[in-house]
N, C-alpha and C. Protein backbone atom coordinates (compact mmCIF):
# COMPACT_ATOMS: atom_id res chain seq x y z
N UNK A 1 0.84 -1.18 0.00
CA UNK A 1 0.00 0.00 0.00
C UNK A 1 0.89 1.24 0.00
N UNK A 2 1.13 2.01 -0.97
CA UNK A 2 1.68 3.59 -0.86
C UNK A 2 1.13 4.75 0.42
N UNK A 3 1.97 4.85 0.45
CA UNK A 3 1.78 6.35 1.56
C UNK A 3 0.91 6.80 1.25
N UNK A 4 -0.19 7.27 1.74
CA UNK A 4 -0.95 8.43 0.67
C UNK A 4 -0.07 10.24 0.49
N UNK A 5 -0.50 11.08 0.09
CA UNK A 5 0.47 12.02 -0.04
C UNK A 5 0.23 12.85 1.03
N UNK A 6 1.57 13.80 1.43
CA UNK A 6 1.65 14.62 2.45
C UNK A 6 1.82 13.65 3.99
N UNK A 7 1.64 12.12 3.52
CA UNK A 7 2.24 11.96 4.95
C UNK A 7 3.57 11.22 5.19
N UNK A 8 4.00 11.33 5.81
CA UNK A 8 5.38 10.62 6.05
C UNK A 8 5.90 9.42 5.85
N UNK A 9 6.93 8.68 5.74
CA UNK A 9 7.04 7.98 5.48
C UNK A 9 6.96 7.22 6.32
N UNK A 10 7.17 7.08 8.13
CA UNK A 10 7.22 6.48 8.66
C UNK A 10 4.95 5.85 8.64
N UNK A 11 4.28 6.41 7.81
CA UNK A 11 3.05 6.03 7.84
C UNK A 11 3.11 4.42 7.61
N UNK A 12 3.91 3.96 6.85
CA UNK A 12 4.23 2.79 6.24
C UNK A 12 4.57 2.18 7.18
N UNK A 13 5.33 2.25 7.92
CA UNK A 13 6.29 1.18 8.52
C UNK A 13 6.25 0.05 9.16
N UNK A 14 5.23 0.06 9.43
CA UNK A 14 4.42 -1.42 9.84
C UNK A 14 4.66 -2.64 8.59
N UNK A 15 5.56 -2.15 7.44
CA UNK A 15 5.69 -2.84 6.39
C UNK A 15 6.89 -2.90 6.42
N UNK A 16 7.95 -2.58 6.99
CA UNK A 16 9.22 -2.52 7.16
C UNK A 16 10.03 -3.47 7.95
N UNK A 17 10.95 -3.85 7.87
CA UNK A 17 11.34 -4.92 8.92
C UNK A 17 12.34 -4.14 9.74
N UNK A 18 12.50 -4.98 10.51
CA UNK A 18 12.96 -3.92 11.94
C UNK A 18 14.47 -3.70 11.63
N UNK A 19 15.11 -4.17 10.75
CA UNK A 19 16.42 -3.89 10.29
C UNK A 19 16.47 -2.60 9.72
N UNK A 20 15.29 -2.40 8.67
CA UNK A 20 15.36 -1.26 8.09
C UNK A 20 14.61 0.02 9.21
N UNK A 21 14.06 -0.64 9.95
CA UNK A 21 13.57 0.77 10.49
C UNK A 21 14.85 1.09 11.64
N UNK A 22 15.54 -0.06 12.19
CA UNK A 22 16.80 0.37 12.89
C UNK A 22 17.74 1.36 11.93
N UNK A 23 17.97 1.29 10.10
CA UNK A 23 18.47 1.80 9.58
C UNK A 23 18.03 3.55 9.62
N UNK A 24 16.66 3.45 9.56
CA UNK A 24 16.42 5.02 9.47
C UNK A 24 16.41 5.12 10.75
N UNK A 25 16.39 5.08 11.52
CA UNK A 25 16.49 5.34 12.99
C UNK A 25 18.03 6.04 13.21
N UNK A 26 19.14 5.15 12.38
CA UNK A 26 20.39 5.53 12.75
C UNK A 26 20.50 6.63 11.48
N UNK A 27 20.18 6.74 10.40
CA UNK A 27 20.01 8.13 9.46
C UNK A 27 19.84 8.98 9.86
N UNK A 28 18.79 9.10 10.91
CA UNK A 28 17.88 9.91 11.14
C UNK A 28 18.83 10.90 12.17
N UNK A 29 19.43 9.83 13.18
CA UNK A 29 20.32 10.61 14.39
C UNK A 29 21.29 11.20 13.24
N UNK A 30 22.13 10.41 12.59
CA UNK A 30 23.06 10.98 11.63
C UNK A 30 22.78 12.73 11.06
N UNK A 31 21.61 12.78 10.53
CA UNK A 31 21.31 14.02 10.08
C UNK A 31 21.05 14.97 10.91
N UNK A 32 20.30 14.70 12.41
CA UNK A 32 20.26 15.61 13.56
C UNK A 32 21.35 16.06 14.23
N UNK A 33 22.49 15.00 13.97
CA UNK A 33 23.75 15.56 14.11
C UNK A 33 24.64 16.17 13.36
N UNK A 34 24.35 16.01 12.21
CA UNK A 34 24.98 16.80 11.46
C UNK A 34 24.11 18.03 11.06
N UNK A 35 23.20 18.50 11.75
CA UNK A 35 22.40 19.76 10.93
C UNK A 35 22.60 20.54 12.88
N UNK A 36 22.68 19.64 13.95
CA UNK A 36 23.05 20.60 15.40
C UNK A 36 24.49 20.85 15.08
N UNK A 37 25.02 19.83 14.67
CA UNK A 37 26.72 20.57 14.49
C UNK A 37 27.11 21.78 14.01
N UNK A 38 26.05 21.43 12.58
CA UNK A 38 27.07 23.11 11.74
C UNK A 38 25.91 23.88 12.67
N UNK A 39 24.85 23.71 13.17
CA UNK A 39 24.22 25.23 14.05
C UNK A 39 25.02 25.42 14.90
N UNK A 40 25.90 24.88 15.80
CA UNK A 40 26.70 25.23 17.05
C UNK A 40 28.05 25.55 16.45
N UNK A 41 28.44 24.81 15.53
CA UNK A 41 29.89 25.52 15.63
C UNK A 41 30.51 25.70 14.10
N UNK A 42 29.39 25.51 13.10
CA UNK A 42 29.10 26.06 11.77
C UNK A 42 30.09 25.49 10.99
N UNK A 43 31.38 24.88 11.54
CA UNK A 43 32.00 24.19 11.09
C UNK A 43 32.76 22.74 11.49
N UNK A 44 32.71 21.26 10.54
CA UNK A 44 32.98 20.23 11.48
C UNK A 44 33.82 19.56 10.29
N UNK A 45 35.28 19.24 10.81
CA UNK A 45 36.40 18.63 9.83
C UNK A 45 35.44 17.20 9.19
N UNK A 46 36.32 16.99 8.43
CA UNK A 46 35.90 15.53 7.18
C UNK A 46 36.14 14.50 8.56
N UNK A 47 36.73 14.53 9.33
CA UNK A 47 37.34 13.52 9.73
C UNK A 47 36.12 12.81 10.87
N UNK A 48 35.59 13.90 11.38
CA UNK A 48 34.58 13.85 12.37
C UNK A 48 32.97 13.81 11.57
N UNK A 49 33.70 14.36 10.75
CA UNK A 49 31.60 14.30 9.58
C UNK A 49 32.03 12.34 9.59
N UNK A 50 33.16 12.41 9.06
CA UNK A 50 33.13 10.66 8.43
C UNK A 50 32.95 10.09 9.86
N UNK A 51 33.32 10.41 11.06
CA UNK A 51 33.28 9.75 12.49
C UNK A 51 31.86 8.96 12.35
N UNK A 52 30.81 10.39 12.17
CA UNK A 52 29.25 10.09 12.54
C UNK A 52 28.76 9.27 11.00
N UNK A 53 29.45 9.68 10.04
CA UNK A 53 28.32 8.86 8.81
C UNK A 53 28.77 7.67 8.68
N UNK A 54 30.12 7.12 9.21
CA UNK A 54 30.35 5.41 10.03
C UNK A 54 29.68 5.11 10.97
N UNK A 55 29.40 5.78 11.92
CA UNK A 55 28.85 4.85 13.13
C UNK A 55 27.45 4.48 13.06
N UNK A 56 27.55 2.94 13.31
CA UNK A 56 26.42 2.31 13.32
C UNK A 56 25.51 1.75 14.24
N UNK A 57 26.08 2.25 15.61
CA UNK A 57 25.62 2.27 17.12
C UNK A 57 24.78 3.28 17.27
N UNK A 58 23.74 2.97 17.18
CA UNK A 58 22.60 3.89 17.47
C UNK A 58 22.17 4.62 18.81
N UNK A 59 22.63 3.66 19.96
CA UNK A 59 22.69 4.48 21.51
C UNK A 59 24.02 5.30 20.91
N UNK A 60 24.98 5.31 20.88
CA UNK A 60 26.02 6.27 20.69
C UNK A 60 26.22 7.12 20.09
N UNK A 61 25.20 7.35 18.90
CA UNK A 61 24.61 8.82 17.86
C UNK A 61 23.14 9.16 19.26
N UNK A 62 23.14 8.62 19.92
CA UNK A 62 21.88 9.59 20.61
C UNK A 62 23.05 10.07 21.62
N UNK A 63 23.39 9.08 22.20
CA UNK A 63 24.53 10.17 22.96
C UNK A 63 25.52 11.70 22.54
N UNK A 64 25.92 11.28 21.15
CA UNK A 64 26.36 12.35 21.03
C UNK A 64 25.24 13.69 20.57
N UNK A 65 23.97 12.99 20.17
CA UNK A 65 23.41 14.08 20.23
C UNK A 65 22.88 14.93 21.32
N UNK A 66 22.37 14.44 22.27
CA UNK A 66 22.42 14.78 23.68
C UNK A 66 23.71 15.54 23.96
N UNK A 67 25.04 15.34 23.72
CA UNK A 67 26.11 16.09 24.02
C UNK A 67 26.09 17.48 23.48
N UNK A 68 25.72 17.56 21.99
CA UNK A 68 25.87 18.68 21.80
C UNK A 68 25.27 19.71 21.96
N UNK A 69 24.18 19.74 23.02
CA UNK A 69 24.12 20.90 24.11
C UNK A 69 24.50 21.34 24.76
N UNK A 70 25.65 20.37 25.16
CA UNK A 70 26.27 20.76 26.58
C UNK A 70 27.84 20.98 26.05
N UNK A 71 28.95 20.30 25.34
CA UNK A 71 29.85 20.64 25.12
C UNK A 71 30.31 22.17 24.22
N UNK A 72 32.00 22.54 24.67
CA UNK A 72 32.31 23.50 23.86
C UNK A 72 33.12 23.33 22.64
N UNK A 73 33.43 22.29 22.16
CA UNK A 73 33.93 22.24 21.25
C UNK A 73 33.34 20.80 20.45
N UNK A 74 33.62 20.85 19.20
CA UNK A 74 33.13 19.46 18.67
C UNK A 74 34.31 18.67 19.08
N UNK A 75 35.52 19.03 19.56
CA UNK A 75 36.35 17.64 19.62
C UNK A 75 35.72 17.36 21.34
N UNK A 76 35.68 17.94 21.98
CA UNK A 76 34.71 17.27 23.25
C UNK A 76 33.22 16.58 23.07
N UNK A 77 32.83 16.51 22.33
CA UNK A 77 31.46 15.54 21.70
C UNK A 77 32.45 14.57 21.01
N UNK A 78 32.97 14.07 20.72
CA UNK A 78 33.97 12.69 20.61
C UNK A 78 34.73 12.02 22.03
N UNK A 79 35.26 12.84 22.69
CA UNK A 79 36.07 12.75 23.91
C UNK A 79 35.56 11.67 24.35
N UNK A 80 35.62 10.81 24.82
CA UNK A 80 35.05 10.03 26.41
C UNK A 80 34.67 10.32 27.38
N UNK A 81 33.88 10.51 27.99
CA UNK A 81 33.23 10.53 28.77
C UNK A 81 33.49 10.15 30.53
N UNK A 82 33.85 11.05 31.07
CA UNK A 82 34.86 10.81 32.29
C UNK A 82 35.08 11.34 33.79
């Protein structure tokens, strides 16, 4: 059955298998982190964009998104936690 229009995609998902909805789940943090990054510090090296569009630990993209409220630099949203 198609989406009907104007609604989201997650309307579907009851058709999805839980692999793929774990996939947009981890997209999803991916892009919230990369659209809070450049708002806080407008700029984020290749090295750390490639950090987040590898990681495939999904508690650990919510963590860092949670971080980046609170840290001052993007290399302290990588740091460990201590």
């Amino acid at each position: 059955m198609p989406v009907p229009p104007g609604m989201p995609e997650s309307w579907d998902d009851h058709h999805v298998s839980p692999a793929t909805r774990e996939q947009r789940k981890i997209t999803a943090a991916r892009r919230a982190i990369d659209v809070a990054l450049q708002t806080r510090f407008l700029w984020i090296s290749p090295e750390k964009r490639e950090a987040i569009a590898t990681c495939e630990d999904l508690e650990v993209l919510q963590q860092w998104l949670i971080r980046i409220l609170t840290v001052d630099t993007v290399e302290e949203l990588f740091a460990e936690p201590g």
